[in-house]
C-alpha atoms as a PDB file:
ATOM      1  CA  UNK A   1     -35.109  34.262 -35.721  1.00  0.00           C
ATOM      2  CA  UNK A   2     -32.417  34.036 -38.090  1.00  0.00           C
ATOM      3  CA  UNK A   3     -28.701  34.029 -36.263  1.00  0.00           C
ATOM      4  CA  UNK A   4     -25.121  35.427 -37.512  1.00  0.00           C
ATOM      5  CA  UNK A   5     -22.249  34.191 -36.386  1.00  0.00           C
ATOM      6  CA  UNK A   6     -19.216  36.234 -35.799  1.00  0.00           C
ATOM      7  CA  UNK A   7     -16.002  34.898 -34.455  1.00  0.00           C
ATOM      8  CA  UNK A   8     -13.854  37.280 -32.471  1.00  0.00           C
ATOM      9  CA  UNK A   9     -16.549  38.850 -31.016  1.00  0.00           C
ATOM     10  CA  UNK A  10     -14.523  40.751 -28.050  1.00  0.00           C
ATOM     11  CA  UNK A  11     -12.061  42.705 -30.754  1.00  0.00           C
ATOM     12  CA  UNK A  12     -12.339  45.653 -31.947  1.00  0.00           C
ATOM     13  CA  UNK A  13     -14.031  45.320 -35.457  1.00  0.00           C
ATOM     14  CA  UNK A  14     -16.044  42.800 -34.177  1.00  0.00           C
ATOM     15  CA  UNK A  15     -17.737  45.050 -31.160  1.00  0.00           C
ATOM     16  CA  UNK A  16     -18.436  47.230 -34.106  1.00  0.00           C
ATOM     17  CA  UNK A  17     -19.892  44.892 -36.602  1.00  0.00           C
ATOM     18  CA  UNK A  18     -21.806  43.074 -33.477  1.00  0.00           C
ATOM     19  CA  UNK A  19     -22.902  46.359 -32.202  1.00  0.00           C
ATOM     20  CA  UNK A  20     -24.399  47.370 -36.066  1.00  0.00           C
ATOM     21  CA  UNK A  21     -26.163  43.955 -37.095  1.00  0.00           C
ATOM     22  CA  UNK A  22     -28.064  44.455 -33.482  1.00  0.00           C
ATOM     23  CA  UNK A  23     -28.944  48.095 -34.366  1.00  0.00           C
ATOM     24  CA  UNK A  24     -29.593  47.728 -37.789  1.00  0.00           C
ATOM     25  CA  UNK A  25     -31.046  44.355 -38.164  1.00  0.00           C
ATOM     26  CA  UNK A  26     -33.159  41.943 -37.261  1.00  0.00           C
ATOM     27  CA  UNK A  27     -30.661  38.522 -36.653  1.00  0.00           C
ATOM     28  CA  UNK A  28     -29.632  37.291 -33.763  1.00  0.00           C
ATOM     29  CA  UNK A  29     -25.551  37.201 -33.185  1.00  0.00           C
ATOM     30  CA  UNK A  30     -23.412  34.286 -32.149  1.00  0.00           C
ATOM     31  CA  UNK A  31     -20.407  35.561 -31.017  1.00  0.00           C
ATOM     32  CA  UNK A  32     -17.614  33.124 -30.534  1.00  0.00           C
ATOM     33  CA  UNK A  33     -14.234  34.306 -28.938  1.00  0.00           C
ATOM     34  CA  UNK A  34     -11.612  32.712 -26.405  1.00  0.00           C
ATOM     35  CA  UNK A  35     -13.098  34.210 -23.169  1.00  0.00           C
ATOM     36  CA  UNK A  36     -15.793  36.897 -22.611  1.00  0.00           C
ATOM     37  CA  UNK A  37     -15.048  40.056 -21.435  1.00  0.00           C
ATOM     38  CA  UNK A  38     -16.857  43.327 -20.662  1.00  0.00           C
ATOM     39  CA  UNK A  39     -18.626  43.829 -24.346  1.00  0.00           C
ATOM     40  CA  UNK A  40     -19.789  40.699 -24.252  1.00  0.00           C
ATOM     41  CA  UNK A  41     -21.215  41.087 -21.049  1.00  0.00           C
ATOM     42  CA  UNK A  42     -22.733  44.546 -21.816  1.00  0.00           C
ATOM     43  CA  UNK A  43     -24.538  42.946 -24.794  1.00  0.00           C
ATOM     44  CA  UNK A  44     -25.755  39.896 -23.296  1.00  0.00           C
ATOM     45  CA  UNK A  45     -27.810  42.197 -20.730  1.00  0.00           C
ATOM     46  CA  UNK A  46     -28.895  44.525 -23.237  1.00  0.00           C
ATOM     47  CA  UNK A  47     -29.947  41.787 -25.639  1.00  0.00           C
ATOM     48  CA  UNK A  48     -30.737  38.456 -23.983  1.00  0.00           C
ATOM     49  CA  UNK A  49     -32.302  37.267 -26.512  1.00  0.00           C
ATOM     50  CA  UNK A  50     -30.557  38.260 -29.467  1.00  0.00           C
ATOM     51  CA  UNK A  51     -27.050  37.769 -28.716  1.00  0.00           C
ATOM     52  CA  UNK A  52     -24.794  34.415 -27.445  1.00  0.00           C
ATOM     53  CA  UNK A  53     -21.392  34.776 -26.542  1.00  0.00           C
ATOM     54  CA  UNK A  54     -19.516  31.010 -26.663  1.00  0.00           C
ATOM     55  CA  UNK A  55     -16.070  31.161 -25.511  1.00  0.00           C
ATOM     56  CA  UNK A  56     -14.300  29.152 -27.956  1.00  0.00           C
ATOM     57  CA  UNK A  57     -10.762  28.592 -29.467  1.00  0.00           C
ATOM     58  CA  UNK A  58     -10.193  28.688 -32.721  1.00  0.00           C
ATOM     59  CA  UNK A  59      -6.696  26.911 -32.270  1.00  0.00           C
ATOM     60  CA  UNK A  60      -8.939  24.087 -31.720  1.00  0.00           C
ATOM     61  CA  UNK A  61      -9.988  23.339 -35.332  1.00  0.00           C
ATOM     62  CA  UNK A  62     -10.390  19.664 -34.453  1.00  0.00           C
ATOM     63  CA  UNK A  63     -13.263  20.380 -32.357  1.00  0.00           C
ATOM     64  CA  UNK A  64     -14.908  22.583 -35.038  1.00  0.00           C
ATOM     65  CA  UNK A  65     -17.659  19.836 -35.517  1.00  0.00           C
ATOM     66  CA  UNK A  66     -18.479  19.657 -31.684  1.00  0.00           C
ATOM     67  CA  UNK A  67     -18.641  23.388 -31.449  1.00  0.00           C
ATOM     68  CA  UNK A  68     -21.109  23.843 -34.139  1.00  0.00           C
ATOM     69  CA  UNK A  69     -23.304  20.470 -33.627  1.00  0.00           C
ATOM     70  CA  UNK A  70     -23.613  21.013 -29.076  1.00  0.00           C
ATOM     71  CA  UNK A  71     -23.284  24.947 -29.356  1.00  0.00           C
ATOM     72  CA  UNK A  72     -24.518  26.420 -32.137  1.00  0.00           C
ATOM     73  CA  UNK A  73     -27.002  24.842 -34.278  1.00  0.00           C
ATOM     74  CA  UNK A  74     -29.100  24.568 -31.096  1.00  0.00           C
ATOM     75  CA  UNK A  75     -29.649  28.082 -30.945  1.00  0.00           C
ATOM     76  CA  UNK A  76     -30.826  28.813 -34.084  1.00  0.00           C
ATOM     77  CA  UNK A  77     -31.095  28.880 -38.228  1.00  0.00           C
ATOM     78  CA  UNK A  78     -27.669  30.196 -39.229  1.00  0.00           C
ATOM     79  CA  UNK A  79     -28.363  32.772 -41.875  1.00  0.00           C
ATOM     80  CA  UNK A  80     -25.052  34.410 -41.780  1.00  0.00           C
ATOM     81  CA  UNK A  81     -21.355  34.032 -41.053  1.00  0.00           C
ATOM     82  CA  UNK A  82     -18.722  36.836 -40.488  1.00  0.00           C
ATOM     83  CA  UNK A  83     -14.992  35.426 -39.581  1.00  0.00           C
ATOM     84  CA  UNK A  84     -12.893  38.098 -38.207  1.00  0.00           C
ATOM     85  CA  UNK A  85     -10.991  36.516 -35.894  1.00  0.00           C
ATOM     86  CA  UNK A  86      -7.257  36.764 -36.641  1.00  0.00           C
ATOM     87  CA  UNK A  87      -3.920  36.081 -35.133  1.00  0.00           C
ATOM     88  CA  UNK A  88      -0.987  37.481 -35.952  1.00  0.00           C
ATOM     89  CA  UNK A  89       2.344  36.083 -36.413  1.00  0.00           C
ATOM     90  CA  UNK A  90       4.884  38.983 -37.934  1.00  0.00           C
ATOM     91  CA  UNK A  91       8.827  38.050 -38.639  1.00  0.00           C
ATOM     92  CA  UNK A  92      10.543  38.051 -41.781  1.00  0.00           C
ATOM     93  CA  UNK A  93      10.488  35.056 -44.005  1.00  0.00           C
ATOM     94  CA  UNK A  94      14.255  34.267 -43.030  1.00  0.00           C
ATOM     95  CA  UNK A  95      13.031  33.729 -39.688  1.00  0.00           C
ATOM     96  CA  UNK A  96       9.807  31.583 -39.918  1.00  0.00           C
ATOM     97  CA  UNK A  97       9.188  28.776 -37.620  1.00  0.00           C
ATOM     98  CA  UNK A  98       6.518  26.315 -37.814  1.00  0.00           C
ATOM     99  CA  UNK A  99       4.944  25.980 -34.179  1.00  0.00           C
ATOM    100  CA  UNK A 100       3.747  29.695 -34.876  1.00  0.00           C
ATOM    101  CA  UNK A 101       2.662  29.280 -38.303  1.00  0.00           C
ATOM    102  CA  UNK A 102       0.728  26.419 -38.006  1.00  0.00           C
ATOM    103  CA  UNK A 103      -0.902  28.241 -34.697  1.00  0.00           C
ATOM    104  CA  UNK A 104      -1.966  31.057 -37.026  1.00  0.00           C
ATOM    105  CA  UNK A 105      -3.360  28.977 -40.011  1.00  0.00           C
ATOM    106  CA  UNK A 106      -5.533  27.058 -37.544  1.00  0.00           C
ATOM    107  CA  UNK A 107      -6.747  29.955 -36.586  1.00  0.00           C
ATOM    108  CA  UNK A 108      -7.038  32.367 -39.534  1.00  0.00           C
ATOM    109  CA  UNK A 109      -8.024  29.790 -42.099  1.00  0.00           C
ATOM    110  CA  UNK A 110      -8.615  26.480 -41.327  1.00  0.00           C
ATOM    111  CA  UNK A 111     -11.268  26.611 -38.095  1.00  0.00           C
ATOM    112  CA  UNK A 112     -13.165  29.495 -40.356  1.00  0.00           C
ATOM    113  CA  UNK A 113     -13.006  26.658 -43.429  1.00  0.00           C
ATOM    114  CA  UNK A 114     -14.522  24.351 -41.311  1.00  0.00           C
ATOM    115  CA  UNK A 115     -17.219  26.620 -39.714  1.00  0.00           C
ATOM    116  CA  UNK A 116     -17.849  27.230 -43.428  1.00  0.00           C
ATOM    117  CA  UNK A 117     -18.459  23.723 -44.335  1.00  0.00           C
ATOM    118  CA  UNK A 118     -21.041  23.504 -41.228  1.00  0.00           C
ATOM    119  CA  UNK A 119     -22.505  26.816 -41.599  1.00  0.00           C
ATOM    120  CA  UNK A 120     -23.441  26.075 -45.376  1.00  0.00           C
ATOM    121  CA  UNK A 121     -24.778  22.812 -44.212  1.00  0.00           C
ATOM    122  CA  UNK A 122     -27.127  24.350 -41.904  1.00  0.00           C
ATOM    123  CA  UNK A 123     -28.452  27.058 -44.398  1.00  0.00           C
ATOM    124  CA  UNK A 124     -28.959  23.681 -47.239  1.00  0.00           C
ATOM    125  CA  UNK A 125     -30.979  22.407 -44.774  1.00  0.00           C
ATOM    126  CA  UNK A 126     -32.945  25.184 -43.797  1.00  0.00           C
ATOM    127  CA  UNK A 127     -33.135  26.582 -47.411  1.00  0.00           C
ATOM    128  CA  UNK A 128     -31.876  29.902 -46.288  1.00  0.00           C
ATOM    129  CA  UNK A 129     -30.009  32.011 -48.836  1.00  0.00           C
ATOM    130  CA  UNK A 130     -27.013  32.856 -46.630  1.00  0.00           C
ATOM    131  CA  UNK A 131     -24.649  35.438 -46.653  1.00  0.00           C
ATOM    132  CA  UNK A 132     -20.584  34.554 -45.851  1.00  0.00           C
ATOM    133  CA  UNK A 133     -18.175  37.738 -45.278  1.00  0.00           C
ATOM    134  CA  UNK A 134     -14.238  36.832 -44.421  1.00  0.00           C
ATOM    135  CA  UNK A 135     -12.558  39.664 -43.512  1.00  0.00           C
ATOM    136  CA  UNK A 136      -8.329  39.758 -44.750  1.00  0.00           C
ATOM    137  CA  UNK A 137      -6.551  42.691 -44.853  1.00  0.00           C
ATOM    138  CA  UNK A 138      -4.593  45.297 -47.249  1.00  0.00           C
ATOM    139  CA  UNK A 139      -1.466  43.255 -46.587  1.00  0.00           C
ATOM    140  CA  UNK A 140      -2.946  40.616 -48.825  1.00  0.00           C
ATOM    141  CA  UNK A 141      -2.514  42.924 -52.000  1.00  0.00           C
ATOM    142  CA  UNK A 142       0.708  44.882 -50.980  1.00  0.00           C
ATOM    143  CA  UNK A 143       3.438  43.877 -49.256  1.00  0.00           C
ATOM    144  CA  UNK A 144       4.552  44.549 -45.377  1.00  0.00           C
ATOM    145  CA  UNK A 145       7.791  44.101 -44.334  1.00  0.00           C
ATOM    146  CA  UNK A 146       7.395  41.268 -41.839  1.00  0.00           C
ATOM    147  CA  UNK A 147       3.990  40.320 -42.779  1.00  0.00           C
ATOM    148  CA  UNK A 148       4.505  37.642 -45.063  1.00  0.00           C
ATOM    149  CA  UNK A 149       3.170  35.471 -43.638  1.00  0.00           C
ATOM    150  CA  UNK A 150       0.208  36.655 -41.798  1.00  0.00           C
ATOM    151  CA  UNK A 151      -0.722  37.273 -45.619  1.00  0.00           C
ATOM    152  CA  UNK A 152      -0.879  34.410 -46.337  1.00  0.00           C
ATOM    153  CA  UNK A 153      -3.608  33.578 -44.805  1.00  0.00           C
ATOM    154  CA  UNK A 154      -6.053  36.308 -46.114  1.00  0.00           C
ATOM    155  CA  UNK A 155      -4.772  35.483 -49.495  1.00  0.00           C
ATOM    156  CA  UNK A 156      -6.071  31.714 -48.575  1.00  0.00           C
ATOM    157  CA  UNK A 157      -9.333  32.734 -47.240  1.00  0.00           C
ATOM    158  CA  UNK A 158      -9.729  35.250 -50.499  1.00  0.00           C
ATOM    159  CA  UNK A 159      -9.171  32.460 -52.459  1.00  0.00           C
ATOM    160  CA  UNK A 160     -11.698  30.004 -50.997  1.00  0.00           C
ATOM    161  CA  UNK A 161     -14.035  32.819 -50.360  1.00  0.00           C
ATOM    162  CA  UNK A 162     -14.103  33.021 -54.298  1.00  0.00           C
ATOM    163  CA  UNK A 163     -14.656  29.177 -54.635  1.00  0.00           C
ATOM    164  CA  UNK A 164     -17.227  28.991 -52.232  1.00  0.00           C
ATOM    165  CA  UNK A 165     -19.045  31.708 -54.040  1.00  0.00           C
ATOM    166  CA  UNK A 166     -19.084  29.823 -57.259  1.00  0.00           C
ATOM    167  CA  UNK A 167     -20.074  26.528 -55.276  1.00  0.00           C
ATOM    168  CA  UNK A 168     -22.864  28.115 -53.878  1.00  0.00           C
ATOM    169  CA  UNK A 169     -24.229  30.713 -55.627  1.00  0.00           C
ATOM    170  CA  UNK A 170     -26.466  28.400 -57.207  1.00  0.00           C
ATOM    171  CA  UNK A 171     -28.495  27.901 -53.645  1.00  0.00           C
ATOM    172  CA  UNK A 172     -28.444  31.631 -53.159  1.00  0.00           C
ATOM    173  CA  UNK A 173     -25.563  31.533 -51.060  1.00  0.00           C
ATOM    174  CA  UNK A 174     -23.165  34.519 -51.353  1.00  0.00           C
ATOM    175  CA  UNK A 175     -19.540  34.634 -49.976  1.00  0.00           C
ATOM    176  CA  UNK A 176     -17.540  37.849 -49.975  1.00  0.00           C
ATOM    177  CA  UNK A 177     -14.556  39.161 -48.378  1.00  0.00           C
ATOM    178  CA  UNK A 178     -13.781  42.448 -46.492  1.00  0.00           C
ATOM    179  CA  UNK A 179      -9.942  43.667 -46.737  1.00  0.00           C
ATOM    180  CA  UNK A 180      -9.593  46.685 -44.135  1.00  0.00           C
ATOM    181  CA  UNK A 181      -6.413  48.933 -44.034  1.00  0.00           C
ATOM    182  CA  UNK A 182      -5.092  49.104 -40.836  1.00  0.00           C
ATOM    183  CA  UNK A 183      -7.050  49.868 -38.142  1.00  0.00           C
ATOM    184  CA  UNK A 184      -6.461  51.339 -34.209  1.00  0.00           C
ATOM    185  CA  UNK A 185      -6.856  47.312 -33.129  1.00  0.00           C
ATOM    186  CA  UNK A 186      -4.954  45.246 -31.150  1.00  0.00           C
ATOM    187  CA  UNK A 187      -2.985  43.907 -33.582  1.00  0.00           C
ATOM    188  CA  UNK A 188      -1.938  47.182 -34.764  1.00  0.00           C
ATOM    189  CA  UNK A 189      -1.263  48.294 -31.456  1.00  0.00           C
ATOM    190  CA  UNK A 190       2.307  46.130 -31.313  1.00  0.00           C
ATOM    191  CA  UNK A 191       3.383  48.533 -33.939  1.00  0.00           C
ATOM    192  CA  UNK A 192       5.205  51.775 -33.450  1.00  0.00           C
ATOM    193  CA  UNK A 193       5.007  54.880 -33.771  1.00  0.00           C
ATOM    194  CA  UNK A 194       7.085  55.157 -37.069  1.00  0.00           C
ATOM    195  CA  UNK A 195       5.624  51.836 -37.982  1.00  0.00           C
ATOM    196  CA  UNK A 196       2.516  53.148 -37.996  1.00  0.00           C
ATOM    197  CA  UNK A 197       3.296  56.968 -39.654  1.00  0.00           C
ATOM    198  CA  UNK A 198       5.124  54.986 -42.495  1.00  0.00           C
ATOM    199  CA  UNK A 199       2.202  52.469 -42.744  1.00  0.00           C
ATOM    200  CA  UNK A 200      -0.256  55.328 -42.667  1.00  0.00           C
ATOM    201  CA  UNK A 201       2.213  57.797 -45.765  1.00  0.00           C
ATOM    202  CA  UNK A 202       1.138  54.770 -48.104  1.00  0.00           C
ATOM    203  CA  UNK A 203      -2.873  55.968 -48.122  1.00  0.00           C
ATOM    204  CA  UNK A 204      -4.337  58.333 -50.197  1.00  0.00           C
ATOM    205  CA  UNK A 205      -6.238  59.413 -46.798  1.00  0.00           C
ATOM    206  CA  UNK A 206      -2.579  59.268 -44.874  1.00  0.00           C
ATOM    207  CA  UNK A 207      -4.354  57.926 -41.459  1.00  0.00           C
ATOM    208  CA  UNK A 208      -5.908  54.864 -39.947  1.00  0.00           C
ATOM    209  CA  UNK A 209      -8.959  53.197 -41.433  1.00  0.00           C
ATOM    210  CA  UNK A 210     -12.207  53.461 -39.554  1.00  0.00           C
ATOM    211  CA  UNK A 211     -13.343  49.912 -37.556  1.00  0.00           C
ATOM    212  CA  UNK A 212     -16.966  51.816 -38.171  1.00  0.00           C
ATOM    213  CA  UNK A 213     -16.315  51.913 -41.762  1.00  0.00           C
ATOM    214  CA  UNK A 214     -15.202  48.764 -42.198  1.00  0.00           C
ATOM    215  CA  UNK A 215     -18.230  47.387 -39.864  1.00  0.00           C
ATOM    216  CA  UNK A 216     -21.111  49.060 -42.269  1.00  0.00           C
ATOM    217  CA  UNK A 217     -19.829  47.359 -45.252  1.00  0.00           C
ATOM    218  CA  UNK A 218     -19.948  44.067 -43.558  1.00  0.00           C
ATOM    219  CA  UNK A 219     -23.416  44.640 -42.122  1.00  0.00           C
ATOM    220  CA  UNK A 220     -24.427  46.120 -45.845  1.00  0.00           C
ATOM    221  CA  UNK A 221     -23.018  42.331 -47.395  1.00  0.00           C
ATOM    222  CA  UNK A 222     -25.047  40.630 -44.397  1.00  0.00           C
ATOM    223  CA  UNK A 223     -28.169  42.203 -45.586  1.00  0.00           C
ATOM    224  CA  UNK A 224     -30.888  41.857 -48.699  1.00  0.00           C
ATOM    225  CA  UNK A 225     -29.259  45.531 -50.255  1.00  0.00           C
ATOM    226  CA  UNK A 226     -26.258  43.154 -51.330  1.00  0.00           C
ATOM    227  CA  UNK A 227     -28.116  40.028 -52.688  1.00  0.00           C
ATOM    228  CA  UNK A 228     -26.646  40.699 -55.997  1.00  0.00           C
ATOM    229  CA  UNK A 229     -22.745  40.980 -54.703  1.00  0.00           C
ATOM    230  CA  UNK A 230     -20.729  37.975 -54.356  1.00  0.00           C
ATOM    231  CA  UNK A 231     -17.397  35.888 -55.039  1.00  0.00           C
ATOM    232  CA  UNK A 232     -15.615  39.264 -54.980  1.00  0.00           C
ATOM    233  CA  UNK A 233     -13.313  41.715 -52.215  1.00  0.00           C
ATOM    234  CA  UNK A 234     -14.328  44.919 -51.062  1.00  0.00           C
ATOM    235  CA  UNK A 235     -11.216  47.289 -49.803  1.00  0.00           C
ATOM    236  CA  UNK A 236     -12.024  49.909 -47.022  1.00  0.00           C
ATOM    237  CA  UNK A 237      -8.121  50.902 -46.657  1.00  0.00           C
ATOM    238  CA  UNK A 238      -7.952  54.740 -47.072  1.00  0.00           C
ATOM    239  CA  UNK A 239      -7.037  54.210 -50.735  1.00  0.00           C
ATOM    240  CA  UNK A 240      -3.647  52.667 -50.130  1.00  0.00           C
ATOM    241  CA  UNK A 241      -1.125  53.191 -52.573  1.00  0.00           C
END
């Protein structure tokens, strides 16, 4: 059996897109996320064999190695590798402080770099054309007030998504990114409700973006239907304007 990996695995996208590669495919899913929770659980009963849950995180980037070497190339060929893990640290740029913002770029880009690096590694060695989806967001290509920052660090990952195509693509090896509108997640949740309404006025659509939505296109870039997409980002954000 071939195995994705998916990092925040207990979210809300990542329920989805866990719950649609099991339905609709035939990998096996290695979710990594801090702690497990009910979902994780429910999945783990369901699908003993198809589904790992390591609790894992990502602030951690300098054990990225030991993760991947102890934890997850035991398990299986690594075929795939979704990062949606995210944290989210909103202010304005007059009030940025670096404890915070190096806590988010650990997580956000540099832990998924380095699973990268690994992941790649593994599907070299297996000669397995992989498939690598980052997902950013809509605040990457319009601006937020107080999201600067946060970014920042889809903008990073879009870049080296696009690099990593080129690098690869050679070996088969695609790399693609996934930039959702908002969504009802819990990051979203912190805003209110005028936040939200005003976010929402900006879409063609005028309401949130679907996690389902968003979930199928990442399970469609996972699969054989997409062999001939990379190095590029798909939008799913209610046609913001």
């Amino acid at each position: 059996m071939n195995w994705v990996v998916v990092t925040g695995d207990t979210g809300s996208l990542g329920s989805a897109i866990i719950e649609k590669i099991i339905g609709e495919t035939s990998f096996g899913i290695i979710g990594i996320g801090r702690r497990e929770n009910e979902f994780t659980d429910k999945v783990a009963k369901l699908y003993p064999e198809r589904y790992w849950h390591l609790s894992f995180d990502l602030n951690d980037a300098d054990n990225i190695k030991e993760l991947f070497n102890k934890k997850i190339r035991p398990i299986g060929r690594i075929y795939g590798f979704v990062n949606n893990a995210a944290n989210a640290y909103d202010d304005l740029v007059t009030n940025i402080h670096l404890e915070p913002l190096e806590r988010m770029y650990r997580i956000n880009v540099f832990s998924p770099m380095l699973l990268t690096k690994y992941i790649i590694r593994d599907m070299l060695v297996s000669k397995l054309s992989g498939s690598i989806v980052h997902i950013s967001s809509v605040s990457a290509h319009t601006g937020y007030k107080g999201l600067a920052m946060y970014a920042s660090t889809k903008g990073a990952l879009e870049a080296f998504s696009k690099g990593t195509a080129r690098e690869w693509g050679s070996r088969g090896i695609r790399s693609n990114v996934v930039a959702p509108g908002f969504m009802e997640t819990a990051i979203s949740a912190k805003l209110t409700d005028e936040q939200r309404n005003k976010i929402y006025k900006r879409t063609s659509l005028k309401k949130a973006t679907d996690v389902n939505s968003v979930a199928e296109l990442v399970v469609f870039l996972m699969t054989e239907k997409a062999k001939s997409i990379t190095g590029t980002t798909l939008h799913v954000d209610n046609g913001t304007i």
